[in-house]
PDB file of N, CA and C in Angstrom:
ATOM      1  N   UNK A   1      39.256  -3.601  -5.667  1.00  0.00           N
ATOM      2  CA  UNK A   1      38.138  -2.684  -5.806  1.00  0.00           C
ATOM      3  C   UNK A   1      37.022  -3.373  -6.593  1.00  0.00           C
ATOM      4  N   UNK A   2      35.265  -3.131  -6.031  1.00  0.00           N
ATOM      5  CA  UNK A   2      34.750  -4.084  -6.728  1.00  0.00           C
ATOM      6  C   UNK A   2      33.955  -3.226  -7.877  1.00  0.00           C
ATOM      7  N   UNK A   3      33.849  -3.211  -9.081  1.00  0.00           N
ATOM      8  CA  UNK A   3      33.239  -2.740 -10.004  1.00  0.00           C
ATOM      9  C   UNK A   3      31.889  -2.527  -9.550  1.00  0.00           C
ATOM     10  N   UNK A   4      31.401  -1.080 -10.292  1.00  0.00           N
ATOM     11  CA  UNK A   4      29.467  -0.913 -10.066  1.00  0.00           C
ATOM     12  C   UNK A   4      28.995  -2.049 -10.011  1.00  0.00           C
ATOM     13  N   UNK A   5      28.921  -2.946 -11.167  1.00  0.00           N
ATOM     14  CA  UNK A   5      27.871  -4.093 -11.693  1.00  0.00           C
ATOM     15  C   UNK A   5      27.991  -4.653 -10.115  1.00  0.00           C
ATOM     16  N   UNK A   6      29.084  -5.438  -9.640  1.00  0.00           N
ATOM     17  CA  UNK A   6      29.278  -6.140  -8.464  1.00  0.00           C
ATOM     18  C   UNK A   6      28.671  -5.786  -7.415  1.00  0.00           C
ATOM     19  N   UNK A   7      28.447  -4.071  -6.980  1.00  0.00           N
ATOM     20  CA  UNK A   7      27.461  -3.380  -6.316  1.00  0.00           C
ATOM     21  C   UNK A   7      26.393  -3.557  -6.529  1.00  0.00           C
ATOM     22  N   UNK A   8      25.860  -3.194  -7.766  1.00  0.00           N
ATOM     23  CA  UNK A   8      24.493  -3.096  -8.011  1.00  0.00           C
ATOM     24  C   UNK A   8      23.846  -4.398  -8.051  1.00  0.00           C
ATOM     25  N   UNK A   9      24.604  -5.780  -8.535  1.00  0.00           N
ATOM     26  CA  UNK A   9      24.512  -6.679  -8.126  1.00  0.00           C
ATOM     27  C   UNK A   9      23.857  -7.227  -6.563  1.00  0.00           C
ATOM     28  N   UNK A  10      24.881  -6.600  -5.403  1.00  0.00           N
ATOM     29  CA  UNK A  10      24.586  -6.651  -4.361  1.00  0.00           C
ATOM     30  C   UNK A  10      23.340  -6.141  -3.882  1.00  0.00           C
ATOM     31  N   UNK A  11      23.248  -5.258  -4.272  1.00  0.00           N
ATOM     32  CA  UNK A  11      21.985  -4.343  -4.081  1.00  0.00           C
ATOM     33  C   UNK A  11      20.819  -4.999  -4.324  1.00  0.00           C
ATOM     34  N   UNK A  12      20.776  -5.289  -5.762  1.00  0.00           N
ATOM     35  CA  UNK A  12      19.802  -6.056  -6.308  1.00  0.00           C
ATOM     36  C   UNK A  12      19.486  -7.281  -5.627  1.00  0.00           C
ATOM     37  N   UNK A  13      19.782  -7.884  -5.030  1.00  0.00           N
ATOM     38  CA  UNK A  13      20.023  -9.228  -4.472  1.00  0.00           C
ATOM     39  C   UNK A  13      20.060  -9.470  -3.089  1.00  0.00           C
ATOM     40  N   UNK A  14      19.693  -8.259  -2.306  1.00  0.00           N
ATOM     41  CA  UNK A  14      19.972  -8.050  -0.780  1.00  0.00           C
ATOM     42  C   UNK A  14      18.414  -8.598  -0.487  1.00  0.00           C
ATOM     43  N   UNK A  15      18.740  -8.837   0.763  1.00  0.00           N
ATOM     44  CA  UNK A  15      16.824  -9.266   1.322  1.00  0.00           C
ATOM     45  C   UNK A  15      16.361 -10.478   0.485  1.00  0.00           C
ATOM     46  N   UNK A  16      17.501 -11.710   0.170  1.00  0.00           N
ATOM     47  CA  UNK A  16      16.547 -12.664  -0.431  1.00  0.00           C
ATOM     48  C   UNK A  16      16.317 -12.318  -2.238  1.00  0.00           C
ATOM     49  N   UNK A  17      16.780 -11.167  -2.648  1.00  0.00           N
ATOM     50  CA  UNK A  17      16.072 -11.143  -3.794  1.00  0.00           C
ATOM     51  C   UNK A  17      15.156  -9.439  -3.889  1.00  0.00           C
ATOM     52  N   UNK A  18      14.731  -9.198  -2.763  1.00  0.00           N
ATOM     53  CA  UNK A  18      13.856  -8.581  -2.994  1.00  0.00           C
ATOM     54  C   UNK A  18      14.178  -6.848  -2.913  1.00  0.00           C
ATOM     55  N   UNK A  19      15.399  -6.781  -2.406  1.00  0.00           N
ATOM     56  CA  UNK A  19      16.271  -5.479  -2.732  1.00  0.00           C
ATOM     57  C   UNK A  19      16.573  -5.033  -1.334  1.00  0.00           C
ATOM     58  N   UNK A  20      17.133  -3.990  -1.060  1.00  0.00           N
ATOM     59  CA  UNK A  20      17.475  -3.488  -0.231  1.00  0.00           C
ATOM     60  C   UNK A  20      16.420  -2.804   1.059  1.00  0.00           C
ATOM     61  N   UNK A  21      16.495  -3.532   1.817  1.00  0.00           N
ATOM     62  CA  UNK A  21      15.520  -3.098   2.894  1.00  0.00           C
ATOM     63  C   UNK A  21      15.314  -1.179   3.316  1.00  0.00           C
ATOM     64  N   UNK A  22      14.266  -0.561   2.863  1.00  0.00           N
ATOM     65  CA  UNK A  22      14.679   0.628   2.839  1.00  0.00           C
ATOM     66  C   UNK A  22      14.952   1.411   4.655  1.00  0.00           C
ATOM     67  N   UNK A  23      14.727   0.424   5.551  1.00  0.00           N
ATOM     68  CA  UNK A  23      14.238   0.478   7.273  1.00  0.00           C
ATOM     69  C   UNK A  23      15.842   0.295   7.350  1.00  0.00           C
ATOM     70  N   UNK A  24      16.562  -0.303   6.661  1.00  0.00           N
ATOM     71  CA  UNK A  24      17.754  -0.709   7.361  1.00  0.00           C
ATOM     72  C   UNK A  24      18.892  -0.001   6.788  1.00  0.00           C
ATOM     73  N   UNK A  25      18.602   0.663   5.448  1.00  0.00           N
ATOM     74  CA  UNK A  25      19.513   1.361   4.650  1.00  0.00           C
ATOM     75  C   UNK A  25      19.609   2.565   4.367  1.00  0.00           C
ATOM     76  N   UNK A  26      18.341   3.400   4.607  1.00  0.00           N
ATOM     77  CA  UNK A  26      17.783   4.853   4.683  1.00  0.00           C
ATOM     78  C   UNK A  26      18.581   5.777   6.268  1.00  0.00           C
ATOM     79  N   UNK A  27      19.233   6.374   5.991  1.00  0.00           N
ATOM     80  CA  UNK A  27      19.702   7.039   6.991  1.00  0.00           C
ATOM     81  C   UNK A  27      19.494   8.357   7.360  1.00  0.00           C
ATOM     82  N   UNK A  28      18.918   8.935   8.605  1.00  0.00           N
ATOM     83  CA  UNK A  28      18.334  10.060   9.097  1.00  0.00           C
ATOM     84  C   UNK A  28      16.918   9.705   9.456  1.00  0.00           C
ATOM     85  N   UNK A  29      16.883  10.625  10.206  1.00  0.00           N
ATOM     86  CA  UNK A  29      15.230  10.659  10.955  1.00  0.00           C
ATOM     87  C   UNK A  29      13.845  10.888   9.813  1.00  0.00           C
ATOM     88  N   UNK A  30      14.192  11.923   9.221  1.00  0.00           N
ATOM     89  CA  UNK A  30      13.274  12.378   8.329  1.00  0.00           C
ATOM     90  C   UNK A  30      12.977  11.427   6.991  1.00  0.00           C
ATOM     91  N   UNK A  31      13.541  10.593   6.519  1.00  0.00           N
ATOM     92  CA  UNK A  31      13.526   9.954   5.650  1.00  0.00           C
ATOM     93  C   UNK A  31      12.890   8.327   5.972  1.00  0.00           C
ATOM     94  N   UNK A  32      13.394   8.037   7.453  1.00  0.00           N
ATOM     95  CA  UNK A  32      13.094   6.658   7.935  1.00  0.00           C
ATOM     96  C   UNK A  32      11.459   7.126   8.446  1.00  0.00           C
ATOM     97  N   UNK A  33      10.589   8.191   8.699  1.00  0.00           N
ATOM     98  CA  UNK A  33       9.665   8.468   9.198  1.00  0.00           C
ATOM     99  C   UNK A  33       8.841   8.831   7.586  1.00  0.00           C
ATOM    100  N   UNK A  34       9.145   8.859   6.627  1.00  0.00           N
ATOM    101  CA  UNK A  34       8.446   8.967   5.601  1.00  0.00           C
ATOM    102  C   UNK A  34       8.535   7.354   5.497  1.00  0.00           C
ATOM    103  N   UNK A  35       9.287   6.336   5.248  1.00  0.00           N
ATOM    104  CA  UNK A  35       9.209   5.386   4.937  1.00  0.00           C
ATOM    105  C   UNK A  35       8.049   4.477   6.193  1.00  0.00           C
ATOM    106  N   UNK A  36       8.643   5.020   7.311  1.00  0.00           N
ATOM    107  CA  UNK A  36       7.159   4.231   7.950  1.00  0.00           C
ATOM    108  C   UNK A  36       5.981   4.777   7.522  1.00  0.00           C
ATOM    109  N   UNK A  37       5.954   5.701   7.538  1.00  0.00           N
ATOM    110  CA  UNK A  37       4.480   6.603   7.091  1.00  0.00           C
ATOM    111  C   UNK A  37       3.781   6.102   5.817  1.00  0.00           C
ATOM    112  N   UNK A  38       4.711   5.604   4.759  1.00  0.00           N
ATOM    113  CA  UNK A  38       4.363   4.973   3.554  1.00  0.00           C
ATOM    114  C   UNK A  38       3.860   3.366   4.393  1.00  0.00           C
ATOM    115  N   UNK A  39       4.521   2.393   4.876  1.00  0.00           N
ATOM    116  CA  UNK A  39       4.382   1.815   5.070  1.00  0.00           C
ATOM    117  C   UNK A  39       2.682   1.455   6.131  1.00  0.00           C
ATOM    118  N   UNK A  40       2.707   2.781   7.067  1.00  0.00           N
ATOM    119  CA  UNK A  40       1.564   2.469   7.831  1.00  0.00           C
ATOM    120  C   UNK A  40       0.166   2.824   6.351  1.00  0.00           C
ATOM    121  N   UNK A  41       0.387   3.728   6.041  1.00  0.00           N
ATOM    122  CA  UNK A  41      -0.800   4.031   4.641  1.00  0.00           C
ATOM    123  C   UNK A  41      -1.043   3.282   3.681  1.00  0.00           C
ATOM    124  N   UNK A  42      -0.057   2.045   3.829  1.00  0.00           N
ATOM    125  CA  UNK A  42      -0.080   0.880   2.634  1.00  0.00           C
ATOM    126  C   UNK A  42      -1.245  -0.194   3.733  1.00  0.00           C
ATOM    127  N   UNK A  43      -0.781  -0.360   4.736  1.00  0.00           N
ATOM    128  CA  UNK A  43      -1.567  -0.996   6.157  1.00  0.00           C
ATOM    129  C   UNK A  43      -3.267  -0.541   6.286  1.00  0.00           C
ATOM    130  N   UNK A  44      -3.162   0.878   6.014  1.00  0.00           N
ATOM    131  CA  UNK A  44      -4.357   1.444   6.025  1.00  0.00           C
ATOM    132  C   UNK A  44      -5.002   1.047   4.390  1.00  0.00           C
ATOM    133  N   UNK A  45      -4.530   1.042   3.948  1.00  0.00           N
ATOM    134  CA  UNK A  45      -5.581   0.793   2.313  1.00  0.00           C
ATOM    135  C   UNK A  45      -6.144  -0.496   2.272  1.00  0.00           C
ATOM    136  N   UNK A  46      -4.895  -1.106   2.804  1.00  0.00           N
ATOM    137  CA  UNK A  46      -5.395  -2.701   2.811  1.00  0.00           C
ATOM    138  C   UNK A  46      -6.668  -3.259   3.464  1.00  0.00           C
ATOM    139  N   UNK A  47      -6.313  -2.628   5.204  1.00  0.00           N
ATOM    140  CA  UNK A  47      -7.579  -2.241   5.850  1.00  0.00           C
ATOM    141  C   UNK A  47      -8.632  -1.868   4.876  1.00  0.00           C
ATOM    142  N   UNK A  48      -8.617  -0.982   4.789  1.00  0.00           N
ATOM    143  CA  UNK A  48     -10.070  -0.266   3.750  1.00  0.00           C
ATOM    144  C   UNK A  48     -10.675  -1.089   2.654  1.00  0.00           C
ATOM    145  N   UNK A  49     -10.084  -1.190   2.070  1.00  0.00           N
ATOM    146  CA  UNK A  49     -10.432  -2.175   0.855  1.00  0.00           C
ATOM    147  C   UNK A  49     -10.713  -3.781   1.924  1.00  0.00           C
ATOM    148  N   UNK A  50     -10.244  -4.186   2.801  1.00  0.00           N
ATOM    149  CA  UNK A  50     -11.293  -4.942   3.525  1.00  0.00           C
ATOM    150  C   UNK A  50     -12.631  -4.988   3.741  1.00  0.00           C
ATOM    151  N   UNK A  51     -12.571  -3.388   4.341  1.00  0.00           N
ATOM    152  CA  UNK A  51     -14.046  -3.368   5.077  1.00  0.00           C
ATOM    153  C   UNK A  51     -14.874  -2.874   3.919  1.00  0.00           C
ATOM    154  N   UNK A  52     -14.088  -2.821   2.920  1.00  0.00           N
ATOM    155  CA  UNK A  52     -15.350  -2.127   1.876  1.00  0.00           C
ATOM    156  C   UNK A  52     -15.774  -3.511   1.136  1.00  0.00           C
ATOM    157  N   UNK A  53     -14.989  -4.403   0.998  1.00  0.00           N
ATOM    158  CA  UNK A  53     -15.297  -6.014   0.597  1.00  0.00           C
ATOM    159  C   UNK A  53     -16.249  -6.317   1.213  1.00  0.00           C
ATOM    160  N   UNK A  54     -15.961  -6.380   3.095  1.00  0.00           N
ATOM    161  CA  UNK A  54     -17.184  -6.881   3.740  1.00  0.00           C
ATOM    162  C   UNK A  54     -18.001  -6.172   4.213  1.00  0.00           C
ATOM    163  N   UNK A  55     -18.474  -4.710   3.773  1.00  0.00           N
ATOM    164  CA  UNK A  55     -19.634  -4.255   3.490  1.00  0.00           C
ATOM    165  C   UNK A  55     -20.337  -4.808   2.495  1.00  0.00           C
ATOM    166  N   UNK A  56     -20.063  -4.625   1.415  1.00  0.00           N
ATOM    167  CA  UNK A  56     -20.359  -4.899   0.077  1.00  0.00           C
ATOM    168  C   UNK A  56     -21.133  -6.627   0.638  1.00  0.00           C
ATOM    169  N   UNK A  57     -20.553  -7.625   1.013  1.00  0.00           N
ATOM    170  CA  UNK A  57     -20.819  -8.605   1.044  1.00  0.00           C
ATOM    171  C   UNK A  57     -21.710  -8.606   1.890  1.00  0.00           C
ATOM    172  N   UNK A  58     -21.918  -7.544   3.035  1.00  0.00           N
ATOM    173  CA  UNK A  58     -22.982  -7.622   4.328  1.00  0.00           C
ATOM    174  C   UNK A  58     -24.288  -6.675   3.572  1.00  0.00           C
ATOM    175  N   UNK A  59     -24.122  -5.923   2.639  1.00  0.00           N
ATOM    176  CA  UNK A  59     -25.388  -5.574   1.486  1.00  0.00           C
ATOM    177  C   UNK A  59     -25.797  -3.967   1.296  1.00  0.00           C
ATOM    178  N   UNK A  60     -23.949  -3.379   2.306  1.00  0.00           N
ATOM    179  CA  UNK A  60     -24.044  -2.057   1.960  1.00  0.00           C
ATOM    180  C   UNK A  60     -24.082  -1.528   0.397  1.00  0.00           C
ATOM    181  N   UNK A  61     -24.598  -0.430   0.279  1.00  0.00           N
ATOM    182  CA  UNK A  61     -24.930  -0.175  -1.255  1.00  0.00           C
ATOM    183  C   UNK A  61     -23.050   1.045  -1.198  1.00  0.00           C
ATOM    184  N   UNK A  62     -23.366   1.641  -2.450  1.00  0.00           N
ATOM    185  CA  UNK A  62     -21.870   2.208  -2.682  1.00  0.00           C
ATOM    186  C   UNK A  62     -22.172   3.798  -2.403  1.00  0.00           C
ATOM    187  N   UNK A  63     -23.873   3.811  -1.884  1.00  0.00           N
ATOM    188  CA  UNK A  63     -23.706   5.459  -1.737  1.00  0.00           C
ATOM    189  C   UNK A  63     -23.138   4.893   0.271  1.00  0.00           C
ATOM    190  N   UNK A  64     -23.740   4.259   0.896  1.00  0.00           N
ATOM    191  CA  UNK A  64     -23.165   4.494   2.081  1.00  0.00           C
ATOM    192  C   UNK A  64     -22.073   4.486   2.702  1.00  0.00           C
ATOM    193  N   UNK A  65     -21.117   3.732   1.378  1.00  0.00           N
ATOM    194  CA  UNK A  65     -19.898   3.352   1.698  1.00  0.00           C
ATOM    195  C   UNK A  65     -18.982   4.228   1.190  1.00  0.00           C
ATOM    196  N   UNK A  66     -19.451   4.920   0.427  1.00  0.00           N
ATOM    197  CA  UNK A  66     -19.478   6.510  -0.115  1.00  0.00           C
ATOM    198  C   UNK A  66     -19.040   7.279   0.710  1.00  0.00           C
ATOM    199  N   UNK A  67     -20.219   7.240   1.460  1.00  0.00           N
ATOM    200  CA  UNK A  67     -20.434   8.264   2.869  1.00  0.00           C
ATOM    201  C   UNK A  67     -19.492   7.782   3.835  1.00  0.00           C
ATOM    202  N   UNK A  68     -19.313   6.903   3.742  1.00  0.00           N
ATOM    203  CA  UNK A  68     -18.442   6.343   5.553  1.00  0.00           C
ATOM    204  C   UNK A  68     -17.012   6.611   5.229  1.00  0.00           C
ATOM    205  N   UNK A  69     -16.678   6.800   3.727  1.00  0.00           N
ATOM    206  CA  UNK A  69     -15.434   6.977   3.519  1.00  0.00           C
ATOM    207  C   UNK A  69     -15.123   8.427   2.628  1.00  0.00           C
ATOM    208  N   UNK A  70     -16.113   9.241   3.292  1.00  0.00           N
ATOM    209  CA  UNK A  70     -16.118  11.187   2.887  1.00  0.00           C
ATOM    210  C   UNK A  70     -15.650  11.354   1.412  1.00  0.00           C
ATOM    211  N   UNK A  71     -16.571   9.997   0.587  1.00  0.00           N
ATOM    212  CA  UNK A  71     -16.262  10.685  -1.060  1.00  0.00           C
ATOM    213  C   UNK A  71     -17.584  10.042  -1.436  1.00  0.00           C
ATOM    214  N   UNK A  72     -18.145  10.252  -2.502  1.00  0.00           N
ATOM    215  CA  UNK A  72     -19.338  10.012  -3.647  1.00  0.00           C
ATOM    216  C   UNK A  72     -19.359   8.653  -3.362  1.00  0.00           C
ATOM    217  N   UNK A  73     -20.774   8.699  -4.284  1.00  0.00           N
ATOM    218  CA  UNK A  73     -21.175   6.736  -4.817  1.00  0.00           C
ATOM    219  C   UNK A  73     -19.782   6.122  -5.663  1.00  0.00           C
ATOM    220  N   UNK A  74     -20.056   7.675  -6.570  1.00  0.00           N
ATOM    221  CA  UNK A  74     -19.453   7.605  -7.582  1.00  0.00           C
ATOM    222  C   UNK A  74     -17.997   7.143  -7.254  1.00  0.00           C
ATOM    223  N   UNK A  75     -17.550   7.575  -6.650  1.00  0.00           N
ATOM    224  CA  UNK A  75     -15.570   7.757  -5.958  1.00  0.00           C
ATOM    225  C   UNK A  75     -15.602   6.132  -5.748  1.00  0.00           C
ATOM    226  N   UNK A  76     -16.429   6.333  -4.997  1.00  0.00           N
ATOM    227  CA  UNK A  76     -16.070   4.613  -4.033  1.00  0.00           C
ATOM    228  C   UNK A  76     -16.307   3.448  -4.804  1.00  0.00           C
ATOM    229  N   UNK A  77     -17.212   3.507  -6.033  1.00  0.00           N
ATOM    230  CA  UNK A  77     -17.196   2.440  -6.921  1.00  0.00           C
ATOM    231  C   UNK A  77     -16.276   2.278  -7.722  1.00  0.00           C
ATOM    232  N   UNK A  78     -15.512   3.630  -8.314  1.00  0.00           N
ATOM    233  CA  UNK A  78     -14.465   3.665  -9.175  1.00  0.00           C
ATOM    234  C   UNK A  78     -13.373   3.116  -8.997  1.00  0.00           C
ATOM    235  N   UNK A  79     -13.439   2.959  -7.272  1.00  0.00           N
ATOM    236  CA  UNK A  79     -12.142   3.192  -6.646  1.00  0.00           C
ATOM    237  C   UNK A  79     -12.285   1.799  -5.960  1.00  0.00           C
ATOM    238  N   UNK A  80     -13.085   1.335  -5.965  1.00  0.00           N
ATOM    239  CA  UNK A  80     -13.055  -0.570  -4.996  1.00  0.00           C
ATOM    240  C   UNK A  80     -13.905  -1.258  -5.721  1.00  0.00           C
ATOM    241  N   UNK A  81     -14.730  -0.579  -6.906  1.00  0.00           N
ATOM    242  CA  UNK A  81     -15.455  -1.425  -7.749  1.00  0.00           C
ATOM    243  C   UNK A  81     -14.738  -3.274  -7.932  1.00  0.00           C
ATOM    244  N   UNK A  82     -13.732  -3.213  -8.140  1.00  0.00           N
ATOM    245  CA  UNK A  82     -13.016  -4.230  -9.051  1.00  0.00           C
ATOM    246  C   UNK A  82     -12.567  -5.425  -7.742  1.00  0.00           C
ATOM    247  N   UNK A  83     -13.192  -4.383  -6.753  1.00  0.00           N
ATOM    248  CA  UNK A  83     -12.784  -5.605  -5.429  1.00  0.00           C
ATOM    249  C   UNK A  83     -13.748  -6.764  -5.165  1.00  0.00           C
ATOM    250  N   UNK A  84     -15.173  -6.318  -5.938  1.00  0.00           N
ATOM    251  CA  UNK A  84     -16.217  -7.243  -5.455  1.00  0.00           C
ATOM    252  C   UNK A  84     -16.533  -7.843  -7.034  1.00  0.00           C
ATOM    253  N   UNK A  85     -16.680  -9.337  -7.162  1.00  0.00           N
ATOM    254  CA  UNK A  85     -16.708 -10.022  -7.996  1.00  0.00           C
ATOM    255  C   UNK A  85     -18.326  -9.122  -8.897  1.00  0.00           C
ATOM    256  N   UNK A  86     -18.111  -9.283  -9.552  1.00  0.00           N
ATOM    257  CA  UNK A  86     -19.902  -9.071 -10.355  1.00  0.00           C
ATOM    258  C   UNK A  86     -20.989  -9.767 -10.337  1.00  0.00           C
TER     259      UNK A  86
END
């Protein structure tokens, strides 16, 4: 019988290091469809914070980018400010 540690061990250490693949270990429908869903919205931010980089760099100001993304000047600087160098 193998002790917790030896488990958690395993666990810890699955995928290279990087833990337990949650696509391969999550069981049921409802749970594997939240995990893609996280996964596609992580896809989507990344996206975003792209195009708000290469606005910014093409000489959009932060009220339009504001607007293209249905929140304030204010929102969108707070929120991707730190993406564009000063």
């Amino acid at each position: 019988m193998r002790s917790i540690e030896d488990m958690l061990d395993e666990i810890e250490n699955a995928n290279q290091g990087a833990g337990p693949d949650p696509h391969t270990t999550i069981e049921g429908a409802g749970l594997k469809a939240i995990t893609d869903a996280v996964t596609r919205r992580d896809q989507a931010e990344d996206a975003i914070e792209a195009a708000v980089t290469q606005a910014r760099q093409d000489g959009a100001s932060w009220t339009m980018i504001g607007s293209a993304l249905g929140i304030s000047r204010q929102g969108a600087l707070k929120r991707y400010g730190d993406l564009i160098p000063a």
